[in-house]
Each structure stands twice: as structure tokens, then as C-alpha cells.
C-alpha atoms as a PDB file:
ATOM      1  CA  UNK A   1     -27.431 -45.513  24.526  1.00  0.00           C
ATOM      2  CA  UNK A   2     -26.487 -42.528  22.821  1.00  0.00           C
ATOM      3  CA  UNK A   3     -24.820 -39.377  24.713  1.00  0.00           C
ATOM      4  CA  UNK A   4     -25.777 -35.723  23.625  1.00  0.00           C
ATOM      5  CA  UNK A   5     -23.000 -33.114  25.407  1.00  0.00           C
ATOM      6  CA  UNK A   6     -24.293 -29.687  24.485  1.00  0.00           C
ATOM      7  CA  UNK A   7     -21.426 -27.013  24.316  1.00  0.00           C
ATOM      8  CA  UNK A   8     -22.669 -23.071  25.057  1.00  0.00           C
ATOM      9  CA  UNK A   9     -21.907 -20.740  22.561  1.00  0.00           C
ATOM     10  CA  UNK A  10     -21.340 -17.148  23.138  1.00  0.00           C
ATOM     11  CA  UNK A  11     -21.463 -14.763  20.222  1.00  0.00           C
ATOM     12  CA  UNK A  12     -19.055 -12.431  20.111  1.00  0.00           C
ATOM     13  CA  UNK A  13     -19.563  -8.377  21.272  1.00  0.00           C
ATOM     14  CA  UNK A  14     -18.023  -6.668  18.926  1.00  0.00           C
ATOM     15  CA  UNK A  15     -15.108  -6.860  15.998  1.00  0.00           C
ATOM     16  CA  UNK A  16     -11.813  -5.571  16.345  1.00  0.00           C
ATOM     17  CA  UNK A  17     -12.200  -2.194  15.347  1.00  0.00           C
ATOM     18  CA  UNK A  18     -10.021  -1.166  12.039  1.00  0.00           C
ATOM     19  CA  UNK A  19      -8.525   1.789  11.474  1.00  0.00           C
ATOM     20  CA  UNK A  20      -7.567   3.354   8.195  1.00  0.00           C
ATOM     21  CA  UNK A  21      -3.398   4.332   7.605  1.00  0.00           C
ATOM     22  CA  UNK A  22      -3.735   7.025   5.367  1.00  0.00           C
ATOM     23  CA  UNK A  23      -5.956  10.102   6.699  1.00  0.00           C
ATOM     24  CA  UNK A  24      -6.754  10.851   3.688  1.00  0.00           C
ATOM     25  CA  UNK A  25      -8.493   8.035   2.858  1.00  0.00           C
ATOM     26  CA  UNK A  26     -12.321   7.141   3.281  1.00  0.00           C
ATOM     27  CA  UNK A  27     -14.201   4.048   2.661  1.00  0.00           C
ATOM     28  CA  UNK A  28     -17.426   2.758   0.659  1.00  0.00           C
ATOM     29  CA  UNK A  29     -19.137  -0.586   2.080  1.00  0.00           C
ATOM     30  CA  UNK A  30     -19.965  -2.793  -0.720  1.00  0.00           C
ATOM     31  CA  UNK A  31     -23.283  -4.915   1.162  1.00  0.00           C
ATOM     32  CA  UNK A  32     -24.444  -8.010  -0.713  1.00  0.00           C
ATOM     33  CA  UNK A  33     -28.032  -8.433  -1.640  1.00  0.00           C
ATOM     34  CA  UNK A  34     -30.164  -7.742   1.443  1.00  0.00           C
ATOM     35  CA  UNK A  35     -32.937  -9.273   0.027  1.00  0.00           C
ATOM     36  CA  UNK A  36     -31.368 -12.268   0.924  1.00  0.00           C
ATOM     37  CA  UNK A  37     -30.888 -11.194   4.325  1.00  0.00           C
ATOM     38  CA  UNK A  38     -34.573  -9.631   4.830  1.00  0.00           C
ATOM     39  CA  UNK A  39     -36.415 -12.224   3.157  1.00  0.00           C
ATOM     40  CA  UNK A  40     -35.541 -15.416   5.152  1.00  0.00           C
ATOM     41  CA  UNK A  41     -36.307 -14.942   8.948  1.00  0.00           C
ATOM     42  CA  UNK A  42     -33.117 -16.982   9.844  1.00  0.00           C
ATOM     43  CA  UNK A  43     -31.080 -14.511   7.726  1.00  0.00           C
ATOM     44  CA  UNK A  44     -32.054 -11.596   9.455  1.00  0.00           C
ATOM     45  CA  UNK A  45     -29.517 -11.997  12.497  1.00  0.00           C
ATOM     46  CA  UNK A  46     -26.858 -12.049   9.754  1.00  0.00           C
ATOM     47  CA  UNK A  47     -28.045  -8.670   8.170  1.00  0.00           C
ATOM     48  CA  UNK A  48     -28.122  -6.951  11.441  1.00  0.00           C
ATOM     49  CA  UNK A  49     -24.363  -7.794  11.846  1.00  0.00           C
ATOM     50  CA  UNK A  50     -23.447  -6.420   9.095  1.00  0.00           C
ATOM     51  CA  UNK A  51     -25.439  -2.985   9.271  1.00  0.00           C
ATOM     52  CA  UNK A  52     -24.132  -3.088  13.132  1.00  0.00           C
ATOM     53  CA  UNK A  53     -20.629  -2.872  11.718  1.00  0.00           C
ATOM     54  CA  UNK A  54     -20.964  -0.395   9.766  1.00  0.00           C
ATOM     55  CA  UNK A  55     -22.597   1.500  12.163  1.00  0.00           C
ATOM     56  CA  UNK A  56     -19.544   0.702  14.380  1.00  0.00           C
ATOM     57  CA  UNK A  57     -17.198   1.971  12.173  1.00  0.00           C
ATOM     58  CA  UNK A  58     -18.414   4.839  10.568  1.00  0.00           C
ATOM     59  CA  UNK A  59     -16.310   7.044  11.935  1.00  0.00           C
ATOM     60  CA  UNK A  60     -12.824   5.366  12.166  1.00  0.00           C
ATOM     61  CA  UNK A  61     -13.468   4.199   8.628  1.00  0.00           C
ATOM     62  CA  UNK A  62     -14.127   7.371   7.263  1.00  0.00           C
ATOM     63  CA  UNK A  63     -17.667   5.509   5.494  1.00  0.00           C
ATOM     64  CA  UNK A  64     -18.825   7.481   2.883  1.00  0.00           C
ATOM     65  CA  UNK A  65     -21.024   5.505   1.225  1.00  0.00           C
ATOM     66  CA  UNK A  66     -22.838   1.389   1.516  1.00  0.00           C
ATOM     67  CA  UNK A  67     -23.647   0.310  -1.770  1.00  0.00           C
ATOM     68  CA  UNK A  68     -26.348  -2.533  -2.319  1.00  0.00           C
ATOM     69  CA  UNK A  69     -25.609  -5.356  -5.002  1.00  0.00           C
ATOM     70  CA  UNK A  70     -29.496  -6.085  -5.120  1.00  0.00           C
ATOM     71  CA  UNK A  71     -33.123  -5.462  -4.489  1.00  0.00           C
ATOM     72  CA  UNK A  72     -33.921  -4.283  -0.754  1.00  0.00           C
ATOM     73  CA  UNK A  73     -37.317  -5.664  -0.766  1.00  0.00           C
ATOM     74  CA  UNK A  74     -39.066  -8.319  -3.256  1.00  0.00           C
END
């Protein structure tokens, strides 16, 4: 007989929030494919992460621009 101990998982709220050292400086968000993301329904939580954080730091990262490596749709 086999025993199966199932451990809960929490995700976390939010990422430490960066700041940049220079106030000068601004920053450009390099994003990987999000056809990737978009295409595969188990993906999506991923991509929503990631646009999350940028939307999250925006401000205190100065973000000027999010670049795409790929095709947004297929």
C-alpha cells in the first residue's frame, strides 16, 4: 500500500519590487515569444506573470518600452 501526502502550494503575491540606481536611467522589457505563451492554454498563467510585472513596475523602472522576440498571434 502506497501513501500519497499532498503538500499545498501557495503562489507567491507579488516580486520584490526593483528599483533603478541611477535616475537617469529607464528600462526596455525584452518579452520572449508570446505566441508561446497565448497559444498553449497551460502557458497562459505564465504570460500573465510576466505582463503583471511589468505592469508592476512601470513606474519604479522607468519602462519605456516591451519588445516582443516573436509573433503575438499564429
Amino acid at each position: 500500500m502506497h501513501s500519497v501526502f499532498f503538500v499545498p502550494i501557495s503562489a507567491q503575491d507579488r516580486a520584490d519590487q526593483q528599483h533603478l540606481s541611477n535616475e537617469n536611467s529607464f528600462s526596455m522589457i525584452l518579452l520572449g515569444d508570446p505566441q508561446g505563451y497565448t497559444k498553449y492554454d497551460i502557458n497562459q498563467p505564465l504570460f500573465d506573470l510576466c505582463t503583471a510585472w511589468i505592469a508592476d513596475n512601470i513606474e519604479n523602472l522607468k519602462i519605456k518600452a516591451v519588445l516582443c522576440t516573436g509573433d503575438i498571434v499564429e
